[in-house]
C-alpha atoms as a PDB file:
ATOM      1  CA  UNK A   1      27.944  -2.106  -8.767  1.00  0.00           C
ATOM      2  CA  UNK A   2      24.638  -1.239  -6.666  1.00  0.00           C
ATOM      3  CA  UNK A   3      21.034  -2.278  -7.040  1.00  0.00           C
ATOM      4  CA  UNK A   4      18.329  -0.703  -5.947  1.00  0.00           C
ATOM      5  CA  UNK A   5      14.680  -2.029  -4.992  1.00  0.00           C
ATOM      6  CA  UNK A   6      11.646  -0.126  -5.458  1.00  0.00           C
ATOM      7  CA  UNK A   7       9.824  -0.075  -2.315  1.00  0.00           C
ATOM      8  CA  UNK A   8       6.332  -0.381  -3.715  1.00  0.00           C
ATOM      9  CA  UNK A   9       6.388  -2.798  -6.362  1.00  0.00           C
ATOM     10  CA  UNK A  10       9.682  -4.812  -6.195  1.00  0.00           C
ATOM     11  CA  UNK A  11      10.983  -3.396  -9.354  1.00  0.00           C
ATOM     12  CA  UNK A  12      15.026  -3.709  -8.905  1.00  0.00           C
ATOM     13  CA  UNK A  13      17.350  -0.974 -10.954  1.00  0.00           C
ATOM     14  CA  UNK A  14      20.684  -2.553 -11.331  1.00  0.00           C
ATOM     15  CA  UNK A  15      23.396  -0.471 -12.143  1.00  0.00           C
ATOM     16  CA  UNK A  16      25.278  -3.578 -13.953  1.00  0.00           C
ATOM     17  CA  UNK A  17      22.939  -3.642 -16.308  1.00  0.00           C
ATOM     18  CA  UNK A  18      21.596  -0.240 -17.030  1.00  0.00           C
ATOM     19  CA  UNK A  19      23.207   2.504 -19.340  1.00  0.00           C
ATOM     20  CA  UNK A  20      23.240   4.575 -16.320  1.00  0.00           C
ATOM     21  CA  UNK A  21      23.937   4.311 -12.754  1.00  0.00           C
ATOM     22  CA  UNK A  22      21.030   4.478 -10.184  1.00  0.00           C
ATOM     23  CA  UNK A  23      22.824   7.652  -8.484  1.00  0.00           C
ATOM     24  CA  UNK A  24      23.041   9.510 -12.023  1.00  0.00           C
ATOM     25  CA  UNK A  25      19.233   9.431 -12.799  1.00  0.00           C
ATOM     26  CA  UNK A  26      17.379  12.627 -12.756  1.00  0.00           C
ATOM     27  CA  UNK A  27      15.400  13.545  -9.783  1.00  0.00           C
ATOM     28  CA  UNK A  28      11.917  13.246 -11.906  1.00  0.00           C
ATOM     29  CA  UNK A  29      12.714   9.341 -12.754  1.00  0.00           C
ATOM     30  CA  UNK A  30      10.252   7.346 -11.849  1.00  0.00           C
ATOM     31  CA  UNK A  31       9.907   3.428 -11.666  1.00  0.00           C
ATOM     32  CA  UNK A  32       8.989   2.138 -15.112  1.00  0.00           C
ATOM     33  CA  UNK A  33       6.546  -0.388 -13.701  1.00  0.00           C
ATOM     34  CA  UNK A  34       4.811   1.697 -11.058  1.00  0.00           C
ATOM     35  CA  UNK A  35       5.509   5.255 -11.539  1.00  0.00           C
ATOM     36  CA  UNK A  36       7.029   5.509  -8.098  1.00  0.00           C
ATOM     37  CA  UNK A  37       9.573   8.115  -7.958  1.00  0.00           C
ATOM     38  CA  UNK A  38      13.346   7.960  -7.048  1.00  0.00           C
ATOM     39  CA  UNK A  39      13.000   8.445  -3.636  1.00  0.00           C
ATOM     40  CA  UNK A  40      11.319   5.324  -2.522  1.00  0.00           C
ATOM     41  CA  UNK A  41      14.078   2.951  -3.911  1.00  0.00           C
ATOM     42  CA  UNK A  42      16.492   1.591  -1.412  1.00  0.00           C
ATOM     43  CA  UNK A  43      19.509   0.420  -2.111  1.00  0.00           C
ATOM     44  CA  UNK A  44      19.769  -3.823  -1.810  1.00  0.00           C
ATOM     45  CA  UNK A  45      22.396  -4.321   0.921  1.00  0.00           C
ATOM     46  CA  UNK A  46      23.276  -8.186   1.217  1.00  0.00           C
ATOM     47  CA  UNK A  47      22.603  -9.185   5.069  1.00  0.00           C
ATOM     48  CA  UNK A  48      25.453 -10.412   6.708  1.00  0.00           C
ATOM     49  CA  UNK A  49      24.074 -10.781  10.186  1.00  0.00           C
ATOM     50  CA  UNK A  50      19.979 -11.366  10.837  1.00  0.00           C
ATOM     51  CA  UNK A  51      19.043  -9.329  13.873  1.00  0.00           C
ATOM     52  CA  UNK A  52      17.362 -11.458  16.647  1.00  0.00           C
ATOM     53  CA  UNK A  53      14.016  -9.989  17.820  1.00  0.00           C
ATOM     54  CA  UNK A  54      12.571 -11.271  21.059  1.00  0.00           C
ATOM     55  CA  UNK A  55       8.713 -10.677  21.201  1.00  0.00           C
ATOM     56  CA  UNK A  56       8.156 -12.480  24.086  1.00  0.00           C
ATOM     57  CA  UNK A  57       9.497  -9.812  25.727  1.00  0.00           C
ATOM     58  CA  UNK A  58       7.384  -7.397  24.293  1.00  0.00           C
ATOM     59  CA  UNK A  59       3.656  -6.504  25.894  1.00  0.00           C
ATOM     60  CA  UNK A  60       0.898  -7.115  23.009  1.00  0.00           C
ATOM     61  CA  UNK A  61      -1.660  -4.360  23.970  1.00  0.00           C
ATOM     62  CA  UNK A  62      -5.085  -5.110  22.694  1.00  0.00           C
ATOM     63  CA  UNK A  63      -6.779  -1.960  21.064  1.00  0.00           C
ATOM     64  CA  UNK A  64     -10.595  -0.936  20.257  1.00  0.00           C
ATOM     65  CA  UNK A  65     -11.205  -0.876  16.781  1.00  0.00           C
ATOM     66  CA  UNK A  66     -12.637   2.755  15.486  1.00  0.00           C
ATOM     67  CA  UNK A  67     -16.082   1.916  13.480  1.00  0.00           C
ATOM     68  CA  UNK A  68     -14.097   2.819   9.911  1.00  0.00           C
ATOM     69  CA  UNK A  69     -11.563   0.248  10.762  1.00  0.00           C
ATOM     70  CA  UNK A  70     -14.439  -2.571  11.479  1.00  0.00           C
ATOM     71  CA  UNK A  71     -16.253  -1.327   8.266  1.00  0.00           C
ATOM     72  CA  UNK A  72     -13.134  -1.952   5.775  1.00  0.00           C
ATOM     73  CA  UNK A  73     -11.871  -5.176   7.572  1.00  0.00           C
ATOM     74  CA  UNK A  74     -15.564  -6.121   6.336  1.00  0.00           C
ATOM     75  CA  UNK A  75     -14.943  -4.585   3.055  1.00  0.00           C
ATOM     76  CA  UNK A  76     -11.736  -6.578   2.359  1.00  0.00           C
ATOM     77  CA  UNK A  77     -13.223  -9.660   3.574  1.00  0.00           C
ATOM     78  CA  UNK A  78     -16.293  -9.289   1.460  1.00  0.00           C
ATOM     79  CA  UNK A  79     -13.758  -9.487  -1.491  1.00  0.00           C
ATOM     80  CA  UNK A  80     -12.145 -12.350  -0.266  1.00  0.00           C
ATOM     81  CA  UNK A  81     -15.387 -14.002  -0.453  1.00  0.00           C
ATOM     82  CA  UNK A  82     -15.668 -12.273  -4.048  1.00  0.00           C
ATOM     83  CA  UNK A  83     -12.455 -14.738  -5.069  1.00  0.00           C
ATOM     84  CA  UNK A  84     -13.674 -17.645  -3.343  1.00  0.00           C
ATOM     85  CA  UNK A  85     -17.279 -17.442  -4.992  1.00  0.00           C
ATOM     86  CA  UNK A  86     -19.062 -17.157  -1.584  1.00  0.00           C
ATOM     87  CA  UNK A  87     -21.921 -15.392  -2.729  1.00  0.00           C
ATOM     88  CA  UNK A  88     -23.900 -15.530   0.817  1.00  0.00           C
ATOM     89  CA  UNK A  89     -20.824 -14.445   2.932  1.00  0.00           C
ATOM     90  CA  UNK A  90     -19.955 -11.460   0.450  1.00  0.00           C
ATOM     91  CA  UNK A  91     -23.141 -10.124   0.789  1.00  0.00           C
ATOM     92  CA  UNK A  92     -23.192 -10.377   5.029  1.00  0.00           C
ATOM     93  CA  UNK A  93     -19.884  -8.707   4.989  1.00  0.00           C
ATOM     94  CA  UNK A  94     -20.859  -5.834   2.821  1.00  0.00           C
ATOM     95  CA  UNK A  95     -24.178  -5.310   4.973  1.00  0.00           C
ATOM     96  CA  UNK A  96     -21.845  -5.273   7.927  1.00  0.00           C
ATOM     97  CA  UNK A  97     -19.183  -2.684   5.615  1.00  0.00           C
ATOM     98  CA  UNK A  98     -22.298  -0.868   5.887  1.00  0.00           C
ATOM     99  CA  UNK A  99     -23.719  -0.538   9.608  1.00  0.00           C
ATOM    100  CA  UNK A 100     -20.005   0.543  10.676  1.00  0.00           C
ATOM    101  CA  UNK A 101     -19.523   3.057   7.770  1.00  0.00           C
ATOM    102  CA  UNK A 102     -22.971   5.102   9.243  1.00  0.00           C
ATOM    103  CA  UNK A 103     -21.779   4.908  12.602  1.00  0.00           C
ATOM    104  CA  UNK A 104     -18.505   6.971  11.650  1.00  0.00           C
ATOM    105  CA  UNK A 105     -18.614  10.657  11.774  1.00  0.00           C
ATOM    106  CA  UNK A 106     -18.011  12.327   8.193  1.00  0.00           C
ATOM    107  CA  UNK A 107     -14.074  13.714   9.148  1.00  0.00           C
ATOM    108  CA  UNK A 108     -12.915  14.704   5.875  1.00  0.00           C
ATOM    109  CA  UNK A 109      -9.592  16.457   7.523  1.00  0.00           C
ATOM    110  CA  UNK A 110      -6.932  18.746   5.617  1.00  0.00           C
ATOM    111  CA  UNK A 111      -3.976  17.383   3.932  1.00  0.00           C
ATOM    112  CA  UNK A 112      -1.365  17.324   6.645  1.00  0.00           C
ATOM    113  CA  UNK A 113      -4.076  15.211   8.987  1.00  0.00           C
ATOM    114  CA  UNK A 114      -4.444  12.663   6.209  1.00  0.00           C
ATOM    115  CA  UNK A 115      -0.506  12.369   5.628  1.00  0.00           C
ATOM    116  CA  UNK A 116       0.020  12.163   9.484  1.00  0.00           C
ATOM    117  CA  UNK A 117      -2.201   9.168   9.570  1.00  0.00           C
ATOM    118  CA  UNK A 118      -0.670   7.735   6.679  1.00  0.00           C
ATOM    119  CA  UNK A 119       2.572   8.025   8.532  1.00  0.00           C
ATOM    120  CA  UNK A 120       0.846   6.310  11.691  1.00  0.00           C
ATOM    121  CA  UNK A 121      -0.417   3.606   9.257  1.00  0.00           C
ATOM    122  CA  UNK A 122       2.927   2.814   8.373  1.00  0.00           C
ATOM    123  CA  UNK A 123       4.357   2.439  11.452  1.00  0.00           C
ATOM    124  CA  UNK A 124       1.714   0.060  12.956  1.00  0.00           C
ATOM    125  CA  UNK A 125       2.368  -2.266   9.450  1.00  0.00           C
ATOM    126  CA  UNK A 126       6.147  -2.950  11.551  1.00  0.00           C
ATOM    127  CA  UNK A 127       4.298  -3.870  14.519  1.00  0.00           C
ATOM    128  CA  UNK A 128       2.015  -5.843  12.726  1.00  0.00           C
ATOM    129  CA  UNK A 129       4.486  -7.879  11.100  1.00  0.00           C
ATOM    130  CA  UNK A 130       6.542  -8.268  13.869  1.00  0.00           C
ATOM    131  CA  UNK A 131       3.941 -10.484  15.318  1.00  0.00           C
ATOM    132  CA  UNK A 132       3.148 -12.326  11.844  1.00  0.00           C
ATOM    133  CA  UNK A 133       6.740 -13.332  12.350  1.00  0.00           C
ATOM    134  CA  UNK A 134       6.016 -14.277  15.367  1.00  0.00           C
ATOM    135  CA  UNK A 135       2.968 -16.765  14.948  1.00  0.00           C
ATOM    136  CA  UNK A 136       4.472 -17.524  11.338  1.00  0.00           C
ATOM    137  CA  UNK A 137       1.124 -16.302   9.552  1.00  0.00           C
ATOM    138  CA  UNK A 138       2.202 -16.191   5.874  1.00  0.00           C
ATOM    139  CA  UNK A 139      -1.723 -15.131   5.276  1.00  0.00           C
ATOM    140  CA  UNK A 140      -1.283 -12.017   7.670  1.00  0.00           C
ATOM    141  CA  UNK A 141       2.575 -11.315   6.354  1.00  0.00           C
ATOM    142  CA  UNK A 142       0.641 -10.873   2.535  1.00  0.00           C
ATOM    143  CA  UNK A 143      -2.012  -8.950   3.557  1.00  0.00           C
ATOM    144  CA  UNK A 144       0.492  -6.415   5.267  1.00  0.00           C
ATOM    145  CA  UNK A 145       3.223  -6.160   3.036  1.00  0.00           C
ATOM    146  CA  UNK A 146       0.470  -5.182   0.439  1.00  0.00           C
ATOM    147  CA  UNK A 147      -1.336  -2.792   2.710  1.00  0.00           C
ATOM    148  CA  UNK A 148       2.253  -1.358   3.314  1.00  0.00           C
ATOM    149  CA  UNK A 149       2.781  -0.781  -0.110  1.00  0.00           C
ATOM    150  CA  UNK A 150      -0.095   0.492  -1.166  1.00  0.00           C
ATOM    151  CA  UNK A 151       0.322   3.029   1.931  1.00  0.00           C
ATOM    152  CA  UNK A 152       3.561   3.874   0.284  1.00  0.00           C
ATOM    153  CA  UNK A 153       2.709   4.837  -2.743  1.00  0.00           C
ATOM    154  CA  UNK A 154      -0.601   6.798  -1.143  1.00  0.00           C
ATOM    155  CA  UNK A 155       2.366   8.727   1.193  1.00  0.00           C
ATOM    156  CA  UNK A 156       4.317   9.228  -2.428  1.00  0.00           C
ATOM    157  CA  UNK A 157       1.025  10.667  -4.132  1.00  0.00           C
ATOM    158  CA  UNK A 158      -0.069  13.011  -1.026  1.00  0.00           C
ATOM    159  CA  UNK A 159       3.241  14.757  -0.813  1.00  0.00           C
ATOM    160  CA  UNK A 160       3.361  15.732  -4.672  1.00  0.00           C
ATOM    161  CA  UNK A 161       0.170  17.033  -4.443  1.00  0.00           C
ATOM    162  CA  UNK A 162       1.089  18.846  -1.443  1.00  0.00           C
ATOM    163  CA  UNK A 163       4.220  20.020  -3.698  1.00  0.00           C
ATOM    164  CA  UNK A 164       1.867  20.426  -6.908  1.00  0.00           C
ATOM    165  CA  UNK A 165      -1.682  21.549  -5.795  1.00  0.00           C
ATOM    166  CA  UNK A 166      -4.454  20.757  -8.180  1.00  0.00           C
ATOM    167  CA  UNK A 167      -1.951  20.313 -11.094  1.00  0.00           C
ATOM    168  CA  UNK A 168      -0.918  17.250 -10.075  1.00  0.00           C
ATOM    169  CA  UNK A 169      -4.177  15.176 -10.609  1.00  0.00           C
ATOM    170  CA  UNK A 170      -5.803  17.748 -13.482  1.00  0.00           C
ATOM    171  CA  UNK A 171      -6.182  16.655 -17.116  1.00  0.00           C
ATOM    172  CA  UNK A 172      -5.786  12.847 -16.334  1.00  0.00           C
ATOM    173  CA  UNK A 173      -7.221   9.988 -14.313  1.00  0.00           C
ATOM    174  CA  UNK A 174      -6.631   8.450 -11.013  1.00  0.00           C
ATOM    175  CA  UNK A 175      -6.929   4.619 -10.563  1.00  0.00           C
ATOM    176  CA  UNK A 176      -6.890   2.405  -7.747  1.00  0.00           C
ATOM    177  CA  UNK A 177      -6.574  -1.651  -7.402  1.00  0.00           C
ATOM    178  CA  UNK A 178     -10.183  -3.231  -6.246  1.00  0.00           C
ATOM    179  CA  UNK A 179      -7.540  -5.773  -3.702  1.00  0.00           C
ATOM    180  CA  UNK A 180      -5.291  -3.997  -2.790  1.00  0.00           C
ATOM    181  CA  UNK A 181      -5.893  -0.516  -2.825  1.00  0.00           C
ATOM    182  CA  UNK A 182      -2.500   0.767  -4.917  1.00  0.00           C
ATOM    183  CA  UNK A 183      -3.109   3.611  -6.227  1.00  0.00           C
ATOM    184  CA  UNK A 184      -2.190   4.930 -10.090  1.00  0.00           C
ATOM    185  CA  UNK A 185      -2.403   8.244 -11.468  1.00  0.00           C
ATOM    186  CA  UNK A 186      -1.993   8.407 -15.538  1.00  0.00           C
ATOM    187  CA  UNK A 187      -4.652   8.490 -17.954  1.00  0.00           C
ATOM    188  CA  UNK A 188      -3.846   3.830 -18.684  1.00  0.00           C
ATOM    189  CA  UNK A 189      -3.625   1.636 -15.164  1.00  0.00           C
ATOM    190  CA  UNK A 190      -1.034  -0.975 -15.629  1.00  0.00           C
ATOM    191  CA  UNK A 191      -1.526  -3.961 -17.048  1.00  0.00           C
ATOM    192  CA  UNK A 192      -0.997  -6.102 -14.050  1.00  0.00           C
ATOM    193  CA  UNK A 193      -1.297  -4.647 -10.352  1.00  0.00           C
ATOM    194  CA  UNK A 194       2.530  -3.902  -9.482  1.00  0.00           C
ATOM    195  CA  UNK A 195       1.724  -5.170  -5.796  1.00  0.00           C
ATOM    196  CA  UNK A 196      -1.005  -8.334  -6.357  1.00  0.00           C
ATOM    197  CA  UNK A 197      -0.710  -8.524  -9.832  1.00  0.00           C
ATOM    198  CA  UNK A 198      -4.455  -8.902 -10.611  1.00  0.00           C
ATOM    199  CA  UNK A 199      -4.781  -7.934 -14.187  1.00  0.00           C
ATOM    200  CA  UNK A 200      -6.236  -4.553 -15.318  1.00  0.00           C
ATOM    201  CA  UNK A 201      -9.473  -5.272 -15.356  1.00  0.00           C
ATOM    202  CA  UNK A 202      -9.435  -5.048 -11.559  1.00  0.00           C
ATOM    203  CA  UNK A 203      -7.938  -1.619 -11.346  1.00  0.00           C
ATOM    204  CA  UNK A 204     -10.852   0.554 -11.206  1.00  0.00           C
ATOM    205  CA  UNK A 205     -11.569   4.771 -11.993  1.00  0.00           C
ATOM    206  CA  UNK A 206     -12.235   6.801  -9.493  1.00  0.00           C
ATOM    207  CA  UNK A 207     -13.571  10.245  -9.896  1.00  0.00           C
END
């Protein structure tokens, strides 16, 4: 017997348990605690030998940050000042969110732009936690593997609308998590975030 792990949330389908095997369900079953489809589950394969990585040997190449990228490191670090009830800092961080946000040019893009830099995205999250590993930085490892998710399920949501059109999103709501950015679409948001499990409350409408 298999199991099988959903990529975004962590939900595991095992086939020892369930009525039906993972391979059997429909192509339209989605994860019962995300909505993620069947696609993005990967099958739990027990590691029998842990590849060695040597990063020493690899050249770190420092990059300029684009102004967008300064202005949501701010943003996320205004709400980490949010949790932490530093009032003063929250506010400095969101005045800084927005100086860089006027600086950057108004690039709206077309679909396939948006879901090659979501691809990009998701690439650099390897690199970045290569060198989490690295340096052992459990705070940087969270912070990625919950950017990398939520990336996930944005990739999952841009190519059924590319497969859907406007039919996808009409007649209900889309939702998306105030910490981490994962993103719902249903008219309820889940109880709990799937990826930081705030509760509800912080899963906010967008129109």
């Amino acid at each position: 017997m298999k199991k099988y792990q959903c990529t975004i949330c962590g939900y595991i389908y095992d086939d020892s348990k369930e009525k039906v095997k993972f391979e059997d369900l429909p192509d339209d079953w989605t994860c019962p605690i995300c909505g993620a489809p069947k696609s993005v589950f990967e099958e739990i394969k027990e590691e029998t030998e842990k590849e060695s990585k040597s990063l020493e040997e690899t050249e770190e190449k420092l990059t300029e940050l684009s102004n967008s990228e300064i202005a949501y490191i701010c943003s996320n670090l205004a709400k980490a000042c949010e949790k932490q009830y530093l009032e003063e800092e929250k506010n400095l961080f969101q005045e800084l969110y927005t100086h860089y946000i006027s600086k950057e040019e108004n690039q709206n893009g077309n679909l396939t732009d948006i879901q090659n830099n979501v691809k990009n995205d998701t690439e650099e999250f390897k690199k970045a936690m290569d060198i989490a590993d690295k340096y052992q930085d459990r705070g940087a490892k969270r912070v990625i593997n919950w950017a990398s998710k939520a990336t996930n399920m944005m990739n999952v949501i841009l190519n059924n609308y590319d497969e859907k059109g406007i039919d996808y999103i009409k007649n209900t709501k889309i939702w998306v998590c105030d910490i981490c950015g994962f993103i719902y679409i249903g008219d309820i948001p889940p109880k709990t975030c799937p990826i930081c499990k705030v509760p509800s409350f912080k899963i906010l409408e967008v129109k």
